[in-house]
Protein backbone atom coordinates (compact mmCIF):
# COMPACT_ATOMS: atom_id res chain seq x y z
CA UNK A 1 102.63 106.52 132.91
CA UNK A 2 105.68 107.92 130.92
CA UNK A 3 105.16 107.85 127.44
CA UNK A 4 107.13 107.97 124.71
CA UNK A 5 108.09 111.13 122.94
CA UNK A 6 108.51 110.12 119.17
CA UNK A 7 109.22 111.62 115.85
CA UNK A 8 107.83 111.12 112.48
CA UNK A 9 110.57 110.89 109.60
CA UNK A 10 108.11 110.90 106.38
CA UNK A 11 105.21 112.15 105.41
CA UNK A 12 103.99 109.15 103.56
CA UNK A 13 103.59 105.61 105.39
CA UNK A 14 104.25 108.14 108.25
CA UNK A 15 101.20 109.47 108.58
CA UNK A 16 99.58 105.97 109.29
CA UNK A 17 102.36 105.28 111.80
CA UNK A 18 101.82 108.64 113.60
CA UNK A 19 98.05 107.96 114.07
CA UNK A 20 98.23 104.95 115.67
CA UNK A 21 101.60 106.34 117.88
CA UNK A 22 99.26 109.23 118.84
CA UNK A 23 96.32 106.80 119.80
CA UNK A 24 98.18 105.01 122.19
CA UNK A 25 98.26 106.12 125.29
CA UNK A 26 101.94 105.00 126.03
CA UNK A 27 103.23 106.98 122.71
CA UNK A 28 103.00 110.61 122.01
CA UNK A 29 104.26 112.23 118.57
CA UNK A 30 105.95 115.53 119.12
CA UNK A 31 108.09 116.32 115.74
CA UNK A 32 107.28 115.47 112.29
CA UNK A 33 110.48 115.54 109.76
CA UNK A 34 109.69 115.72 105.78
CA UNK A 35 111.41 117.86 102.84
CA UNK A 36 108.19 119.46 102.82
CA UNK A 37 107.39 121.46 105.37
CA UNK A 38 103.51 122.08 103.93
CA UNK A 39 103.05 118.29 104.10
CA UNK A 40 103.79 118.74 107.93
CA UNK A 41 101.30 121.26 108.55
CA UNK A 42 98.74 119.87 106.64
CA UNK A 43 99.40 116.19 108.34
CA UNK A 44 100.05 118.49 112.08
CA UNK A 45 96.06 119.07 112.22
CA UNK A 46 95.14 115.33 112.79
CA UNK A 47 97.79 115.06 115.68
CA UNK A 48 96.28 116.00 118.95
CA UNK A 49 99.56 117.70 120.89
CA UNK A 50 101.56 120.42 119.24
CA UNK A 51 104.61 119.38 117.10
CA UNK A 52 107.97 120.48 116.01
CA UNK A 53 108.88 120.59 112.31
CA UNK A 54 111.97 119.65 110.75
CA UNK A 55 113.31 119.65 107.05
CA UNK A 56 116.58 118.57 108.42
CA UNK A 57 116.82 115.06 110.02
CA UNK A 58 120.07 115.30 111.61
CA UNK A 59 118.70 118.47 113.76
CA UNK A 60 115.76 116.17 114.75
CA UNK A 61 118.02 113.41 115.92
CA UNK A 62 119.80 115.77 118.22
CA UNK A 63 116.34 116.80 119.69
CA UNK A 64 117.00 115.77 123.09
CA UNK A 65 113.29 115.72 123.64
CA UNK A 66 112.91 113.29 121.36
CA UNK A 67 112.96 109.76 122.87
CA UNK A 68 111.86 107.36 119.50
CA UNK A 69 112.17 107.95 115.83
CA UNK A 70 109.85 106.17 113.14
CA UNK A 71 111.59 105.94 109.47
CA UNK A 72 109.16 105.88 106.85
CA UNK A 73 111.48 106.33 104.03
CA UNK A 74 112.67 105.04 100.60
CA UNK A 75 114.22 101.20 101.44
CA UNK A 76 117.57 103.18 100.06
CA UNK A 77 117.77 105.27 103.03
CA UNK A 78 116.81 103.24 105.83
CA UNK A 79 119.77 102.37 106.97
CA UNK A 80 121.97 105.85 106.99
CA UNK A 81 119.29 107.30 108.72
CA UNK A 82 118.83 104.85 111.27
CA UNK A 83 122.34 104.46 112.01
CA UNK A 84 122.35 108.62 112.55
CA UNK A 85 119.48 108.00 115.02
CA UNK A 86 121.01 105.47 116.56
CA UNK A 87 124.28 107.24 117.13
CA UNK A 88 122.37 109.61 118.92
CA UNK A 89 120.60 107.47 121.52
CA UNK A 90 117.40 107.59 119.74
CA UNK A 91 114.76 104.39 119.49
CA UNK A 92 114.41 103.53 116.05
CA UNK A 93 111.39 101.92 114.17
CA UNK A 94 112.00 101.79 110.36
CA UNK A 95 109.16 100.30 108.00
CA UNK A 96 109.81 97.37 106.29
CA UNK A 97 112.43 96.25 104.85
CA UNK A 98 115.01 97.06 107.54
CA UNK A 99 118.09 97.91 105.09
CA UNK A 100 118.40 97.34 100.85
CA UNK A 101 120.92 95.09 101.43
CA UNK A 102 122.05 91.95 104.16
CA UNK A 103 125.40 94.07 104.58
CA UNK A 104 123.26 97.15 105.09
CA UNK A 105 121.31 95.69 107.88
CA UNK A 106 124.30 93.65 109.66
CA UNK A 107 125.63 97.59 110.22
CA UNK A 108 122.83 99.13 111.24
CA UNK A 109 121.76 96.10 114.09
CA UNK A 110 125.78 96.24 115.23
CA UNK A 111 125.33 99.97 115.84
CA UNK A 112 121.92 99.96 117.54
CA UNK A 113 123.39 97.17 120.06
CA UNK A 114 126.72 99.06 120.46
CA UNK A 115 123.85 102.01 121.29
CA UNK A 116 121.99 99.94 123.50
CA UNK A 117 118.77 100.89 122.15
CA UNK A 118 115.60 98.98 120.46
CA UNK A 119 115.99 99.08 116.35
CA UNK A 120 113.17 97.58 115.32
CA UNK A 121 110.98 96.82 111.53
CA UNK A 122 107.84 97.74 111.62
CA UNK A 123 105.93 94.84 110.16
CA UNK A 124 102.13 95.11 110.16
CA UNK A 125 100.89 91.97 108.58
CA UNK A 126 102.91 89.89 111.62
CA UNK A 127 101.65 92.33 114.28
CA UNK A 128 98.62 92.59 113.10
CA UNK A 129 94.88 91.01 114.59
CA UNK A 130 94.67 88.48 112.30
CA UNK A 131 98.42 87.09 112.70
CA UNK A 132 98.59 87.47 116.05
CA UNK A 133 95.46 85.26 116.64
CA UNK A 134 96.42 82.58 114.29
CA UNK A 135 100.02 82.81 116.09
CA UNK A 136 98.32 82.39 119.58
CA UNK A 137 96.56 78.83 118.08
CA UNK A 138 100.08 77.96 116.67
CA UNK A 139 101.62 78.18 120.25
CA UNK A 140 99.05 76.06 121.33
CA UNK A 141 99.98 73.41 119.12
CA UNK A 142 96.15 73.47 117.57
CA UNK A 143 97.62 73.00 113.76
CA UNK A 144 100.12 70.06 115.32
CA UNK A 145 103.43 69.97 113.95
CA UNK A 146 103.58 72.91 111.01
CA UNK A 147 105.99 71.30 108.74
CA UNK A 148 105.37 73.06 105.25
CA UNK A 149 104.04 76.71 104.45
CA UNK A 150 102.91 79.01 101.26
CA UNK A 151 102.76 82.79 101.41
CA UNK A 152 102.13 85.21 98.24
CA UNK A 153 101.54 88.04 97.87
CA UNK A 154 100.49 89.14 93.76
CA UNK A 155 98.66 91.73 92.18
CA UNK A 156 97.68 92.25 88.59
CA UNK A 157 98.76 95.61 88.35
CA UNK A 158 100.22 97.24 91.80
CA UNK A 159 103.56 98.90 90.62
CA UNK A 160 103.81 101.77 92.74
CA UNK A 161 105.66 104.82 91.28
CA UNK A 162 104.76 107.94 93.34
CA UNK A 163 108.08 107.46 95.47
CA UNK A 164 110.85 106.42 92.44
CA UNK A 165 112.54 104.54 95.66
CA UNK A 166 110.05 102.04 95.04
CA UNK A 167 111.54 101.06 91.44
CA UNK A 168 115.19 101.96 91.45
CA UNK A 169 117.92 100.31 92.71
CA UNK A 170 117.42 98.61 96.33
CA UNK A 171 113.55 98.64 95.80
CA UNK A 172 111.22 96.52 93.85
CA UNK A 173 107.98 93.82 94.74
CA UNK A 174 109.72 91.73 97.42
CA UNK A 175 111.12 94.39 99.39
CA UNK A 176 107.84 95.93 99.45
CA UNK A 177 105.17 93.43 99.83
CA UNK A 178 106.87 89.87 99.73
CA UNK A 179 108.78 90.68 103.03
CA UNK A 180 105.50 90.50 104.85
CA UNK A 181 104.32 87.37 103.88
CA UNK A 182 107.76 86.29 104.31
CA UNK A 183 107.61 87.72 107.72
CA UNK A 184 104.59 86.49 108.93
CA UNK A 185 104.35 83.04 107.37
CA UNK A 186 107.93 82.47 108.98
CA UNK A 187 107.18 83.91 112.61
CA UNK A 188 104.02 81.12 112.19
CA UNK A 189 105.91 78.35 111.65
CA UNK A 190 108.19 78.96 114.74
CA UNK A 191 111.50 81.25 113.23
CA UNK A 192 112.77 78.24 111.99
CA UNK A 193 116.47 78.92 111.63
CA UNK A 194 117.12 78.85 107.91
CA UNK A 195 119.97 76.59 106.08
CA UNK A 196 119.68 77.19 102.24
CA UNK A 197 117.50 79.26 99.96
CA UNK A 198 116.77 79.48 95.95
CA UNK A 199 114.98 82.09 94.05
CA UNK A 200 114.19 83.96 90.79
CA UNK A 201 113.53 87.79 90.36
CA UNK A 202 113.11 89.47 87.60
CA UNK A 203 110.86 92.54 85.99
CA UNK A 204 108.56 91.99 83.44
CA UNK A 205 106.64 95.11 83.12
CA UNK A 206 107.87 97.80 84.70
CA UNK A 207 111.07 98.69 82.40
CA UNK A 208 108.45 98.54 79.73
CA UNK A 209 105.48 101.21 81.31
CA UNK A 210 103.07 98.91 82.09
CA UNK A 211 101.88 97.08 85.51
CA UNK A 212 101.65 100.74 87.31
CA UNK A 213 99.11 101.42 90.22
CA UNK A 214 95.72 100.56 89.13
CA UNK A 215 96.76 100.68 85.43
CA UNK A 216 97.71 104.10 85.65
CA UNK A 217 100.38 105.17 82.21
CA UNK A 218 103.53 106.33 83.68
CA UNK A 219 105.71 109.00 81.72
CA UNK A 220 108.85 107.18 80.07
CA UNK A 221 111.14 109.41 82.44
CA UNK A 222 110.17 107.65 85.04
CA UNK A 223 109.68 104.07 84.01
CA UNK A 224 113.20 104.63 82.38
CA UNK A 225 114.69 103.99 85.66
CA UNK A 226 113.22 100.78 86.45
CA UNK A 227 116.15 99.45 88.33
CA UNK A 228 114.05 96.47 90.70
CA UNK A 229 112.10 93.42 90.40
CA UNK A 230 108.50 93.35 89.74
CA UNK A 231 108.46 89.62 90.50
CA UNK A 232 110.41 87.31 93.10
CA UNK A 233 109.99 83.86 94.18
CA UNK A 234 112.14 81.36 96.20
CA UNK A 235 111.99 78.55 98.44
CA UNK A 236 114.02 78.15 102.12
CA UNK A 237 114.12 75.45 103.69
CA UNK A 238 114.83 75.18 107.18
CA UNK A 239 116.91 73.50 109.90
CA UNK A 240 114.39 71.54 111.56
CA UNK A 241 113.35 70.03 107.62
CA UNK A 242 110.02 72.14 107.13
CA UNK A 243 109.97 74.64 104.14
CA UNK A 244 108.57 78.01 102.57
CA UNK A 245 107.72 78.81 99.22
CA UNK A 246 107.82 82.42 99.04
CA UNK A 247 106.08 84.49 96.26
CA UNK A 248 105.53 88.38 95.29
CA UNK A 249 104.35 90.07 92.41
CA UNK A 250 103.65 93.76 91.84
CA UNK A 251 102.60 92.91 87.97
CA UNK A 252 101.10 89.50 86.45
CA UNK A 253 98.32 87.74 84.41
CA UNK A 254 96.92 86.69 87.86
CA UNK A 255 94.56 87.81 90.20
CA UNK A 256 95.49 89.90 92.76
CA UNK A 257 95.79 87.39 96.06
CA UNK A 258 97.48 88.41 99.42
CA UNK A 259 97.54 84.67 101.49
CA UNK A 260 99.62 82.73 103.62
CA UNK A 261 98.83 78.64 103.85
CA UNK A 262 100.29 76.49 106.34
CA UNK A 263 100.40 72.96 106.58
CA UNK A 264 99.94 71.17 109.70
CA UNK A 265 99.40 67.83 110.97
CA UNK A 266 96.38 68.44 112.46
């Protein structure tokens, strides 16, 4: 079986990404990129082949030993680096969201088919068990004709702030957690094709400190550069008349509730 030969851009969501590459026997990770090159060696010890390490993503995309690349960083650079990998003949697997912007993203798919390679999100509520098997009865037509769906995601206090991609500019709570529901309650319903959609965002919290990880006080330096929502909601409706009320919150007076509801004639 040939596998294939992929590196790790990121030491963060990467590492999760790299396990399950290196579990599978079709995948095997053989470079690891970060700015930190102690991060990589502490992260190389859990990877069961030896690896290459690179501070410089450019020189890994010339790697010509590299077939796949996995992007696992800030939204704001998804789609410069995939485009370099791209250019280069490599795979490319970026974690959600694909690009910061829809401009952003119409670029990098145009290169990636010029490239005639796979550029793919990674998007693990959809893919995951759970989806997959309620996607299976879907097909089946066991819900009947899904014709109306709900899919949140909130928590009371989930800013995250160890990454500052998170908060400024081309970040924020849907990027990061609403595009999964979004994801997942769409691919449900059938990938309706979409006609007209409606939202709010705003933020709430952040700018002002508050609604960090698990309560955690942030220093004003960093908080200062709140430049994202911390709430976003909308509604699409779709060609074939069904509809999607979309919600995310990373800060709220609510309960913290991940949950996708569809509604189905049977």
């Amino acid at each position: 079986m040939k596998k294939v030969r992929v590196g790790i851009v990121g030491m963060g969501i990467g590492r999760d990404n790299a396990r399950a590459i290196a579990r599978n026997p079709r995948g095997e990770v053989i470079a690891l990129c970060d700015l930190a090159e102690e991060r990589m060696r502490d992260f190389a010890r859990e990877i069961p082949t030896p690896v290459k390490f690179y501070t410089d993503f450019v020189s890994m995309c010339r790697d010509k030993e590299v077939d796949a690349i996995f992007i696992g960083t800030p939204n704001q650079l998804h789609v410069p680096m995939g485009i370099e990998a791209v250019k280069r003949g490599k795979h490319v697997l970026i974690t959600k969201p694909l690009a910061d912007s829809e401009q952003a993203a119409a670029k990098l798919v145009k290169a990636a088919e010029a490239a005639g390679v796979v550029n793919m999100m990674s998007l693990s509520t959809r893919f995951g068990q759970q989806c997959q098997y309620l996607g299976a009865l879907a097909r089946e037509g066991k819900f009947g004709d899904v014709y109306y769906g709900r899919a949140r995601s909130i928590r009371r206090s989930g800013i995250p702030a160890w990454n500052l991609g998170f908060i400024q500019r081309g970040g924020g709570a849907f990027r990061d957690m609403g595009v999964h529901v979004l994801d997942a309650a769409w691919w449900l319903m059938g990938k309706p094709r979409p006609v007209s959609v409606t939202g709010v965002a705003g933020a709430k919290f952040g700018p002002r400190g508050l609604g960090y990880w698990d309560y955690r006080p942030v220093d004003k330096k960093v908080y200062n550069q709140y430049a994202a929502d911390d709430y976003a909601g909308g509604f699409i409706r779709f060609e074939d008349g069904t509809g999607l009320q979309v919600e995310s919150f990373w800060a709220s007076h609510q309960a913290d509730e991940f949950q996708i509801e569809l509604f189905g004639t049977e």
